[in-house]
Protein backbone atom coordinates (compact mmCIF):
# COMPACT_ATOMS: atom_id res chain seq x y z
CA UNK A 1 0.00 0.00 0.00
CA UNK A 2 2.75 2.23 0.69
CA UNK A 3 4.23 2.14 -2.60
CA UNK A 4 0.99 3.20 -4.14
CA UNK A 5 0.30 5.99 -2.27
CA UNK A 6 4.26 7.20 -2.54
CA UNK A 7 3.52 6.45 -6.71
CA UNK A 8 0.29 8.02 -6.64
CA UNK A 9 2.19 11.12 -4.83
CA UNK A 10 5.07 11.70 -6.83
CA UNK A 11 2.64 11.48 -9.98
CA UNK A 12 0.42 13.92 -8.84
CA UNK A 13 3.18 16.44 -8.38
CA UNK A 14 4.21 15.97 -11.46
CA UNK A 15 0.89 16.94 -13.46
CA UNK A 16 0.40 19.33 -10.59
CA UNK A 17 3.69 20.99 -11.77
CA UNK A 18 3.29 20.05 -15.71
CA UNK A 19 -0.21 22.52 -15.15
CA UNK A 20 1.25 25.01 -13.60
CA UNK A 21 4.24 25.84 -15.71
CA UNK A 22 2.39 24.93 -18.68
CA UNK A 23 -0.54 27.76 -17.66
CA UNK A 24 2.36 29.99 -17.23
CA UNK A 25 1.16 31.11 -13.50
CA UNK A 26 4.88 31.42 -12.21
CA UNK A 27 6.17 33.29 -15.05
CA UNK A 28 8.16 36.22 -13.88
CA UNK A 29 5.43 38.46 -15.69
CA UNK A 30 3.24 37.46 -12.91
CA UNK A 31 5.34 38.12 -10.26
CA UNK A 32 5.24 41.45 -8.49
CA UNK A 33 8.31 42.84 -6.80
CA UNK A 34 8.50 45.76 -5.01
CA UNK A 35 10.41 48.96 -7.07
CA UNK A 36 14.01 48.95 -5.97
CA UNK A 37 15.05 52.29 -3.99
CA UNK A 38 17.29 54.62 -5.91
CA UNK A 39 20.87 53.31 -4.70
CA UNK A 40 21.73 55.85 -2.13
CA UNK A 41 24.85 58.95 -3.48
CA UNK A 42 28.22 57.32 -2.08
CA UNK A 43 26.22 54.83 -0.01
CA UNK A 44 25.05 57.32 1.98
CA UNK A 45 21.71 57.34 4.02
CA UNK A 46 19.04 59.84 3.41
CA UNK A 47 19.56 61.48 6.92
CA UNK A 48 23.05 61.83 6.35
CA UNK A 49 22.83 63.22 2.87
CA UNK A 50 19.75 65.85 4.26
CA UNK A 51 22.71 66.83 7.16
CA UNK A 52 24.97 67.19 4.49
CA UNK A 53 23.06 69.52 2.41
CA UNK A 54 21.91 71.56 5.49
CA UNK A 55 25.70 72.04 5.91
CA UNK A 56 26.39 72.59 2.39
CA UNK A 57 23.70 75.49 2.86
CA UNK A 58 24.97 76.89 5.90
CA UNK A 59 28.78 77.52 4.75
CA UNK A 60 26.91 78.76 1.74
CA UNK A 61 25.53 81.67 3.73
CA UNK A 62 28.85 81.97 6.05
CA UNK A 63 30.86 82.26 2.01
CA UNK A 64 28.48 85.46 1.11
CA UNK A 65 28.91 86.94 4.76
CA UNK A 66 32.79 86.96 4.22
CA UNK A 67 32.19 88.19 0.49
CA UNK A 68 29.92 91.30 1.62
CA UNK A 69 33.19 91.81 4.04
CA UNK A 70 35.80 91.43 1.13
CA UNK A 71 36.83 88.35 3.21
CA UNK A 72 36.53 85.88 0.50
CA UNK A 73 38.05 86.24 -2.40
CA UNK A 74 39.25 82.51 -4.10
CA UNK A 75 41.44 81.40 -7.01
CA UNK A 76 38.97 78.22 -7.79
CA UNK A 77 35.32 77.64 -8.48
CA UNK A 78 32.76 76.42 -5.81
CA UNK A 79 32.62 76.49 -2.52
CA UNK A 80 36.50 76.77 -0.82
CA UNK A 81 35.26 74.88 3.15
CA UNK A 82 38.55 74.85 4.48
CA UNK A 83 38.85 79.16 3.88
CA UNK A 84 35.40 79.47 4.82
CA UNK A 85 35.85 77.63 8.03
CA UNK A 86 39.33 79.96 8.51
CA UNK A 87 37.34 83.14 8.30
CA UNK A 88 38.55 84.54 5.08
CA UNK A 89 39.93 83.56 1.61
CA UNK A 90 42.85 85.40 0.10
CA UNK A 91 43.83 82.55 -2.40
CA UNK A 92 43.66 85.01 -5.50
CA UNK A 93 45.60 87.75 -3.65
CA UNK A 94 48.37 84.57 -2.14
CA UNK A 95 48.53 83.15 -6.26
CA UNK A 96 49.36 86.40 -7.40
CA UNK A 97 52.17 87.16 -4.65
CA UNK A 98 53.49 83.63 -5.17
CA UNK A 99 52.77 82.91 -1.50
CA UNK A 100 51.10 79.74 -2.05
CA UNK A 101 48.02 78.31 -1.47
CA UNK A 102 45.78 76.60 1.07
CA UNK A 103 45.64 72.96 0.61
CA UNK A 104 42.00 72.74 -0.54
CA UNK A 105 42.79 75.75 -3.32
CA UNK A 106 45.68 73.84 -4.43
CA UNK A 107 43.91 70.68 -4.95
CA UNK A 108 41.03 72.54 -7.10
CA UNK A 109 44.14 74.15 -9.10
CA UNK A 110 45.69 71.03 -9.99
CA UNK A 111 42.25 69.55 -11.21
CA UNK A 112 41.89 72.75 -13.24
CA UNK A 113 38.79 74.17 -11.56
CA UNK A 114 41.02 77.95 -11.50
CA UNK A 115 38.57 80.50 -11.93
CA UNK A 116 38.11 82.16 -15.76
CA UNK A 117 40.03 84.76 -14.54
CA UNK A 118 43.16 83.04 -13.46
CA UNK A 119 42.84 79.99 -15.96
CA UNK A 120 44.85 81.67 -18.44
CA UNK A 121 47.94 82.31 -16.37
CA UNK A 122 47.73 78.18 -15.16
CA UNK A 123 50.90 76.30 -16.83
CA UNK A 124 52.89 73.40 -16.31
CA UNK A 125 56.56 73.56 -16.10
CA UNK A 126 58.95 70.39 -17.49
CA UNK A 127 58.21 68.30 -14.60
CA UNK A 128 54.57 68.40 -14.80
CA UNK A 129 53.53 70.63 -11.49
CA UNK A 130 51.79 73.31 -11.87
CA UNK A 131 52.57 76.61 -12.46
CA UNK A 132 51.58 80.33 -12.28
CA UNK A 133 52.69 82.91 -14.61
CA UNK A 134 55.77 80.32 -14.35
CA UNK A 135 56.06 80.74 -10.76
CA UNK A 136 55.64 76.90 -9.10
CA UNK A 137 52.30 76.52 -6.83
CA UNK A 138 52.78 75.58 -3.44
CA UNK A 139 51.40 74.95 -0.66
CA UNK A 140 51.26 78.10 2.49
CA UNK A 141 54.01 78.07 4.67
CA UNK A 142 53.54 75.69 7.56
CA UNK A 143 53.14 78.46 9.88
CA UNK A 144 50.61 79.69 7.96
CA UNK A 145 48.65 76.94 7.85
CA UNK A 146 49.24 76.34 11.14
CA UNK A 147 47.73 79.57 12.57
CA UNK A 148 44.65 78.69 10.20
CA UNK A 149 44.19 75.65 11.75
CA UNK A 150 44.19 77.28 15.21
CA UNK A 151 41.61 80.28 13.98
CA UNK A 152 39.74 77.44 12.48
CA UNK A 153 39.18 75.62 15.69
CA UNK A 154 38.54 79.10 17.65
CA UNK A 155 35.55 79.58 15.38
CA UNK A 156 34.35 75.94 14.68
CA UNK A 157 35.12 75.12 18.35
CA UNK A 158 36.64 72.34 17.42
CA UNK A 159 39.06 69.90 19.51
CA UNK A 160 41.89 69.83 17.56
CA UNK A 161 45.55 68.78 19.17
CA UNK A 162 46.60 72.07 17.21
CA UNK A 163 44.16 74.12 19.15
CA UNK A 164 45.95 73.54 22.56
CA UNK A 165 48.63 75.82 21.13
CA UNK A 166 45.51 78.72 21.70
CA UNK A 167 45.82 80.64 24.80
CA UNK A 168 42.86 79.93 26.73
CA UNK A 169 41.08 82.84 28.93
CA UNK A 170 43.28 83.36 32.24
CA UNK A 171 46.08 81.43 30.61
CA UNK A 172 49.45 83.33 31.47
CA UNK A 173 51.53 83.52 28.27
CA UNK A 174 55.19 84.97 27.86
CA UNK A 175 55.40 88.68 27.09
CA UNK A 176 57.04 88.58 23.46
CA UNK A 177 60.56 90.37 23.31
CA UNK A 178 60.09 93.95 23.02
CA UNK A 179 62.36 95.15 19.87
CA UNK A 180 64.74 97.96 20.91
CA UNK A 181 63.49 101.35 20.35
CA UNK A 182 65.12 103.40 17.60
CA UNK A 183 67.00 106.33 18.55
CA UNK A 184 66.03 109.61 17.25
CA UNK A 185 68.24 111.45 15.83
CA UNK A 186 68.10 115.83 15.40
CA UNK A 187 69.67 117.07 12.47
């Protein structure tokens, strides 16, 4: 009896499964997935892109303060964060003295984003770095940078290992040498 019932069994799967993929019921026509998401930018979350772009809107603003105080004035297109964050942007003026440049200017340079302004005077010398009216681009001094990573973190309030270099309020700091005073002389 047992083998009739496991016969009977296995047979009736198969026509069970001969009708259904012959009526076409599991074709994939039929079968109903839910729309796929648009992949998120970067892999990024949707809170963390909307914090982003609140950001993004925010140094926006802070840029065209420090432009109505002639505080921003940059060598590249877009948005320079690290001069905004700093306070002020003297990039053009710091190209055209052959100072150098702050690091996020000098990346933008070298992946020619220069402003239409400055584009023109953009070369290369013989071993491919980039030049200004021939004059190699570097970086700012170290000290320079330095001091606008420490105004940085006085604004941002950031705790940077740089900013411990800031004298705090009620911090006692050295006097700087006084320079001799020039004698005056009658004629």
């Amino acid at each position: 009896m047992r083998t009739v019932t496991t016969t009977c069994s296995a047979v009736l799967l198969l026509v069970i499964g001969y009708l259904v993929g012959a009526s076409g019921g599991l074709r994939p026509t039929f079968l109903f997935a839910q729309e796929a998401a648009p992949p998120a930018v970067g892999g990024l979350s949707d809170d963390s892109r909307a914090k982003i772009k609140v950001a993004a809107d925010a140094l926006k603003a802070a840029m065209e303060a420090l432009q109505l105080e002639q505080r921003y004035n940059p060598a590249t297109k877009g948005m320079n964060v690290f001069a905004i964050l700093t306070g002020r942007c003297t990039a053009a003026e710091d190209l055209e003295a052959g100072r150098g440049v702050d690091p996020e200017t000098f990346v933008a340079l070298n992946l020619d984003l220069a402003t239409d302004e400055l584009q023109s005077n953009l070369g290369k010398d013989a071993e491919g770095k980039l030049t200004y009216k021939g004059t190699l681009v570097r970086l700012l001094p170290k000290s320079t940078l330095h001091q606008m990573y420490v105004t940085r973190a006085a604004i941002t309030g950031e705790d940077l290992p740089i900013a411990a270099m800031v004298p705090k309020a009620g911090d006692k700091r050295p006097a700087a040498p006084k320079k001799p005073a020039e004698e005056k002389t009658e004629e």
